[in-house]
N, C-alpha and C. Protein backbone atom coordinates (compact mmCIF):
# COMPACT_ATOMS: atom_id res chain seq x y z
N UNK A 1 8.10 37.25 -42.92
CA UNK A 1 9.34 36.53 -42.93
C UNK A 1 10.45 37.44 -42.41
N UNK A 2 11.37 36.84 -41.55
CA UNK A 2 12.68 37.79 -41.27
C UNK A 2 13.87 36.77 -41.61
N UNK A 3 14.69 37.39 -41.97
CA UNK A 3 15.77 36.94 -42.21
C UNK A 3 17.47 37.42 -41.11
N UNK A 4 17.95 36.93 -40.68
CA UNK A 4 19.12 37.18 -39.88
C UNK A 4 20.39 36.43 -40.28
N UNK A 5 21.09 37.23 -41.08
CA UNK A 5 22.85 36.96 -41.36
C UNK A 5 24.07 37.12 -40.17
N UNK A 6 24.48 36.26 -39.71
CA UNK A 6 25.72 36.91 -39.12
C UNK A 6 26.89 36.21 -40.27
N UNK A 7 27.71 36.65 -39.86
CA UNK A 7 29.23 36.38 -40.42
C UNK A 7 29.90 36.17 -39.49
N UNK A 8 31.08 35.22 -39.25
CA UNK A 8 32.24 35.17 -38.63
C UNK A 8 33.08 34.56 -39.27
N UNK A 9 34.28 34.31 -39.30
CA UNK A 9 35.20 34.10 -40.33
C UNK A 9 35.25 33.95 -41.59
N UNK A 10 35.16 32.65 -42.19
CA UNK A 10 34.99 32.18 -43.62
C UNK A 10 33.39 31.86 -43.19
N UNK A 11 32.47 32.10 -42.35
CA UNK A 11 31.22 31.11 -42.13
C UNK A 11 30.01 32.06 -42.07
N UNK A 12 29.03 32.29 -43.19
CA UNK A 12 27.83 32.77 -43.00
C UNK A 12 26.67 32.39 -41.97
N UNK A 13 25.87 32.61 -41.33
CA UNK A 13 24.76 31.55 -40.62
C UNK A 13 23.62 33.07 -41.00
N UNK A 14 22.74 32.04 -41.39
CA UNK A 14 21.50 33.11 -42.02
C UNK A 14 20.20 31.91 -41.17
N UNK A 15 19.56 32.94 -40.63
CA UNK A 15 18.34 31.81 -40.16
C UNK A 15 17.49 32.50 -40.62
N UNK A 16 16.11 32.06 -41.24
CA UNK A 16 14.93 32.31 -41.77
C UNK A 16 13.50 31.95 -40.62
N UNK A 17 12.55 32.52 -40.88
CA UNK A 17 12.06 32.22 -40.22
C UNK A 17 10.34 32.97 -40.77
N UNK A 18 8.75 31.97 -40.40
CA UNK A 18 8.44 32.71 -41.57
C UNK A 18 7.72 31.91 -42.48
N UNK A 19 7.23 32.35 -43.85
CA UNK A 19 7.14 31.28 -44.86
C UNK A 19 7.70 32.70 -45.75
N UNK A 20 8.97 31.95 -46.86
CA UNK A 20 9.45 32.35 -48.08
C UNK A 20 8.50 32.63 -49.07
N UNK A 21 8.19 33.24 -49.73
CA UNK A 21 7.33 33.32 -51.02
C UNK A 21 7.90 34.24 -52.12
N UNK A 22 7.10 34.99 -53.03
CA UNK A 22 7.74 35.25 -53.95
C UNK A 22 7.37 36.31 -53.93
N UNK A 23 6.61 37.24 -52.93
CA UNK A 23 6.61 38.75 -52.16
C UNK A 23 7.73 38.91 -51.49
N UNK A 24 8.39 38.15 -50.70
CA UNK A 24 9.77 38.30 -49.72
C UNK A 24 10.95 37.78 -50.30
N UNK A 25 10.73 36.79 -51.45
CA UNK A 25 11.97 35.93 -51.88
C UNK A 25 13.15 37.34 -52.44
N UNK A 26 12.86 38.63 -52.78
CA UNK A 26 13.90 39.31 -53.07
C UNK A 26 14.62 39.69 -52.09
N UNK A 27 14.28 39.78 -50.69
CA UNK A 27 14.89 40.03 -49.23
C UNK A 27 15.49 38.43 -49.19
N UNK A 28 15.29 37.70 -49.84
CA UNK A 28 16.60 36.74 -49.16
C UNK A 28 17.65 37.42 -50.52
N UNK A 29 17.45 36.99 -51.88
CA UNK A 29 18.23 37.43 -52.94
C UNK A 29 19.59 38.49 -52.56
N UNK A 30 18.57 39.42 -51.84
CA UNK A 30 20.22 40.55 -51.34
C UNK A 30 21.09 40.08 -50.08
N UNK A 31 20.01 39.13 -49.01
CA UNK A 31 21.28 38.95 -48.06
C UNK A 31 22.06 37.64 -48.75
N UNK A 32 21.60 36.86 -49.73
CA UNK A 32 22.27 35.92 -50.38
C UNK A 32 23.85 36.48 -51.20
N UNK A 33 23.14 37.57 -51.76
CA UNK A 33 24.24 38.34 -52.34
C UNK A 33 25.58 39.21 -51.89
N UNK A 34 25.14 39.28 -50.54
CA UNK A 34 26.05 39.65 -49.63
C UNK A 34 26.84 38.82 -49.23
N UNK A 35 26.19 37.13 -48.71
CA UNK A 35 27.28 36.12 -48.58
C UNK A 35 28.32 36.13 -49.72
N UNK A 36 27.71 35.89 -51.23
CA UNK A 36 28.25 36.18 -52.28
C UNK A 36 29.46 36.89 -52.08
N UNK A 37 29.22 37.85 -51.83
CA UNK A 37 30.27 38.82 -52.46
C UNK A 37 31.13 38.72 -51.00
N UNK A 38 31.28 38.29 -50.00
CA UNK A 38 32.25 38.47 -48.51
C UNK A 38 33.27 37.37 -49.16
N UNK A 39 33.74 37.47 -47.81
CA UNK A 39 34.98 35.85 -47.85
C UNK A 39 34.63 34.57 -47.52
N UNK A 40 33.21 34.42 -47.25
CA UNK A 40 32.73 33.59 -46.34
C UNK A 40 32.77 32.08 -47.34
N UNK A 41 32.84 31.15 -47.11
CA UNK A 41 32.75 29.77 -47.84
C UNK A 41 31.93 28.66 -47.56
N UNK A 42 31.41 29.08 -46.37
CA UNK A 42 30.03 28.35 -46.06
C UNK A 42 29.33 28.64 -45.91
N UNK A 43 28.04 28.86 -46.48
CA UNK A 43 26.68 29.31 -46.08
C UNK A 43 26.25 28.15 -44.55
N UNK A 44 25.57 28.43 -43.48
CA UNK A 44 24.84 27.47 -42.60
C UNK A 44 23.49 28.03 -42.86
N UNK A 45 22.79 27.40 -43.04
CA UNK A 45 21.12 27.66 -43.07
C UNK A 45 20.23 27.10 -41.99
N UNK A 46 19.43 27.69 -41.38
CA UNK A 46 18.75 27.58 -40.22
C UNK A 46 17.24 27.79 -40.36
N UNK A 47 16.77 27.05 -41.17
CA UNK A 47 15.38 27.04 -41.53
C UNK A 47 14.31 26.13 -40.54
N UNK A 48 14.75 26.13 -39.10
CA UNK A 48 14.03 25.43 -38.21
C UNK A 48 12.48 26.32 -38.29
N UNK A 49 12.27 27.50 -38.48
CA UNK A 49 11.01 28.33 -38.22
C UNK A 49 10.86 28.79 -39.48
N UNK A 50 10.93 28.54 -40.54
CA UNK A 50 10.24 28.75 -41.83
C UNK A 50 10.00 27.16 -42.18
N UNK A 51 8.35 27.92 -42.43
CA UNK A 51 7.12 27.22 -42.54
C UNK A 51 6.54 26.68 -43.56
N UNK A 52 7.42 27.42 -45.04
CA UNK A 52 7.52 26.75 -46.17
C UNK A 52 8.06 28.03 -46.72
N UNK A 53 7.94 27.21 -48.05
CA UNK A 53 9.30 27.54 -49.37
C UNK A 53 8.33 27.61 -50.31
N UNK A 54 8.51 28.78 -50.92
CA UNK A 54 7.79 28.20 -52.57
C UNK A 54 8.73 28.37 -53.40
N UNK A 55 8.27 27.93 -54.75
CA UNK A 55 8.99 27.79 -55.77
C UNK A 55 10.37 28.83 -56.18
N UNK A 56 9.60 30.31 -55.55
CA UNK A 56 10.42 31.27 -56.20
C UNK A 56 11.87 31.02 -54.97
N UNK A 57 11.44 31.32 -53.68
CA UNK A 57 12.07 30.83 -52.78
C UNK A 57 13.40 29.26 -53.10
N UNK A 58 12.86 28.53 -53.51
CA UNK A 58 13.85 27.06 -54.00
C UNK A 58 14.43 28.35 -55.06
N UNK A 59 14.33 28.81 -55.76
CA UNK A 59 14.87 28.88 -57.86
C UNK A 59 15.91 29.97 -56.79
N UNK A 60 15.85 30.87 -55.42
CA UNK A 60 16.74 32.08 -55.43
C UNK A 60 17.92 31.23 -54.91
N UNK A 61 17.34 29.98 -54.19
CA UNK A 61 18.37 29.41 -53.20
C UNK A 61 19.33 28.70 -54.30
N UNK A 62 18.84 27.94 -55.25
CA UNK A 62 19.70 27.19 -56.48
C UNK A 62 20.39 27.87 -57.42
N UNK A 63 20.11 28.93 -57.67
CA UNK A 63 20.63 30.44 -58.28
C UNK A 63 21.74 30.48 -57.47
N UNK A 64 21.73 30.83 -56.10
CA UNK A 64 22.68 31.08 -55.33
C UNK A 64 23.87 29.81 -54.95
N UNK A 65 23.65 28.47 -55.03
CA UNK A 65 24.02 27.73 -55.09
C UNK A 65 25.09 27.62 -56.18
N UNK A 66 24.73 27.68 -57.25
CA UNK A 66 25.06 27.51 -58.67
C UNK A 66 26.45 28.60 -58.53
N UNK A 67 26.29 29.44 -58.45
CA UNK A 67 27.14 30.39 -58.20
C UNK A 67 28.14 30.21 -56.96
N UNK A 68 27.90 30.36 -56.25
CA UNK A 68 28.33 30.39 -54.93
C UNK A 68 29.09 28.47 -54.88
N UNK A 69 28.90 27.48 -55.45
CA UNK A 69 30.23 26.51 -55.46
C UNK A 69 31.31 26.96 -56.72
N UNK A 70 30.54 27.46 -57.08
CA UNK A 70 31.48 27.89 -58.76
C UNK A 70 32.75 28.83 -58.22
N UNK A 71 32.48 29.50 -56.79
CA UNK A 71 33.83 30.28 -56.63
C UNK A 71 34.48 29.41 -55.01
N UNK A 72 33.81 27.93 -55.11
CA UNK A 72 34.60 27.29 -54.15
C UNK A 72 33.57 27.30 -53.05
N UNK A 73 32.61 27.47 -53.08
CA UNK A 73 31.73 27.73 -51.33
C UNK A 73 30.84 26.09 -51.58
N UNK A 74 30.13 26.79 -50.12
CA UNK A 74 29.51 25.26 -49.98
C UNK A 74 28.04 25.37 -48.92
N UNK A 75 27.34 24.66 -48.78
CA UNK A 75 25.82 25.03 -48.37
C UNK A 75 25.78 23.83 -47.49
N UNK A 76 24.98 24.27 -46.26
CA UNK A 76 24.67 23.37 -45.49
C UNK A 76 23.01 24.06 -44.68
N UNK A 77 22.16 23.24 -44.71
CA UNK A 77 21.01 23.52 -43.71
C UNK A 77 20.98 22.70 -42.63
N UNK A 78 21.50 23.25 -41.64
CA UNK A 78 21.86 22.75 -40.49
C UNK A 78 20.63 22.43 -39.13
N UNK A 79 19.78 22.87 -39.84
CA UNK A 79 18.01 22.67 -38.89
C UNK A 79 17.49 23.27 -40.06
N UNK A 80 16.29 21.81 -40.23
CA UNK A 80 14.80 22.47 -41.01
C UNK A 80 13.83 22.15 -40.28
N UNK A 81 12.27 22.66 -40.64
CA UNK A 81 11.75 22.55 -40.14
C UNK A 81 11.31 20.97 -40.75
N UNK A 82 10.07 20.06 -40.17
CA UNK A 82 9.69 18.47 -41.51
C UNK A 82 9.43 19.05 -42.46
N UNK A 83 8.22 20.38 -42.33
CA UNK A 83 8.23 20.83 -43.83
C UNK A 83 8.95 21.13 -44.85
N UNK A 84 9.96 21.78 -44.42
CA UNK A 84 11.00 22.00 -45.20
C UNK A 84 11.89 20.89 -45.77
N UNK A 85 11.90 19.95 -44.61
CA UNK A 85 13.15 18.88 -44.80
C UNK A 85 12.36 18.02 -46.19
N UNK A 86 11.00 17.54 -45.65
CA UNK A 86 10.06 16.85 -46.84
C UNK A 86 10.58 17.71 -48.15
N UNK A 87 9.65 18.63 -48.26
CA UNK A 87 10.35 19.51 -49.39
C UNK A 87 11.59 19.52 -50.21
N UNK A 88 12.27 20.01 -49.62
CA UNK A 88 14.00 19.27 -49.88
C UNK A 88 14.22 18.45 -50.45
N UNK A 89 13.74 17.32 -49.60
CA UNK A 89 13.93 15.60 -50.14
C UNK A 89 13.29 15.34 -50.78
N UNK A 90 12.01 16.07 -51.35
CA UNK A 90 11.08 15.61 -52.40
C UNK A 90 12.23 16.33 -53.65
N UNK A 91 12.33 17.23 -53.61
CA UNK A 91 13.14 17.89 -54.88
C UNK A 91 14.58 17.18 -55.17
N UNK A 92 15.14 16.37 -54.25
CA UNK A 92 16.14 16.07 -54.62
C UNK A 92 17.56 16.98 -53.86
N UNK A 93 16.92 17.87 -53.43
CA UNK A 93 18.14 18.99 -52.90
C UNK A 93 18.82 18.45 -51.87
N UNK A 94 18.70 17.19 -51.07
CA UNK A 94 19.41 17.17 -49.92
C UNK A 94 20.68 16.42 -50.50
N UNK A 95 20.60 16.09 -51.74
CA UNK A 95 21.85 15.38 -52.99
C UNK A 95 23.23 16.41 -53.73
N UNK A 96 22.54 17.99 -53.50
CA UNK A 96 23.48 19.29 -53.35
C UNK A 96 23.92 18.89 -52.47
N UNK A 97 23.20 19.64 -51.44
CA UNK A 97 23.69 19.86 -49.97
C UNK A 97 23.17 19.00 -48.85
N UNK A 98 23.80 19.36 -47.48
CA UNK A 98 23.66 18.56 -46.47
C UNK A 98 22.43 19.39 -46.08
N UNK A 99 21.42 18.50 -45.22
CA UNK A 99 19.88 19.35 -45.08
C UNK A 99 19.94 18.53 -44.04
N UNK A 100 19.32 18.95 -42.66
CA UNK A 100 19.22 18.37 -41.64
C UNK A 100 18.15 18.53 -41.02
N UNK A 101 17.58 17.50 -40.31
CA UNK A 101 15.75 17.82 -39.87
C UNK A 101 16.62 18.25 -38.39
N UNK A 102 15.47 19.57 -38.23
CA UNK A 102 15.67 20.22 -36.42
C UNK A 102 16.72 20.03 -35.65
C-alpha cells in the first residue's frame, strides 16, 4: 500500500492505493494525524486504486472522522474504486460523507 498527502490551502488530498489492512492501517493513522493537526478542513480521498479496506482500515478512517468534524472539518472520497464504493454503501458510510464511484 502507498499512501500520498499533499496539502494546499485549507484542502488535504491523500490518495491510497493498494489494499489497506491492519499491517499498513498505522501508515494511514499518522498521515491522518497530520491532516489532523494542519489547517486543512477538508480531507479529499482518492481511493480509485485501493483494492479493499478491512475492518481495521474503516475503524482508523471513523476514528479520524469523529474527530476531525468535531474541530469543524469535513470528508469527501472523491474516486473509489466499486469495491470500495460497495463497501462504503454496505456500511452505511456514504450517509457521513460524500463517496463517489471513479
Amino acid at each position: 500500500m502507498t499512501i500520498d498527502l499533499t496539502m494546499k490551502n485549507n484542502v488535504a488530498f491523500m490518495k491510497i492505493e493498494g489494499i489497506l489492512n491492519s499491517e499498513n492501517a498505522h501508515i494511514l493513522q499518522e498521515k491522518l494525524a497530520e491532516v489532523f493537526h494542519s489547517e486543512c478542513t477538508l480531507l479529499e480521498l482518492d481511493l480509485f486504486d485501493c483494492r479493499n479496506i478491512s475492518s481495521t482500515g474503516i475503524g482508523k478512517i471513523l476514528l479520524f472522522y469523529k474527530d476531525f468534524i468535531g474541530k469543524g472539518g469535513e470528508i469527501e472520497v472523491v474516486r473509489s474504486s466499486n469495491s470500495v464504493y460497495e463497501l462504503f454503501s454496505m456500511l452505511k458510510l456514504n450517509q457521513l460523507f460524500t463517496v463517489n464511484l471513479g
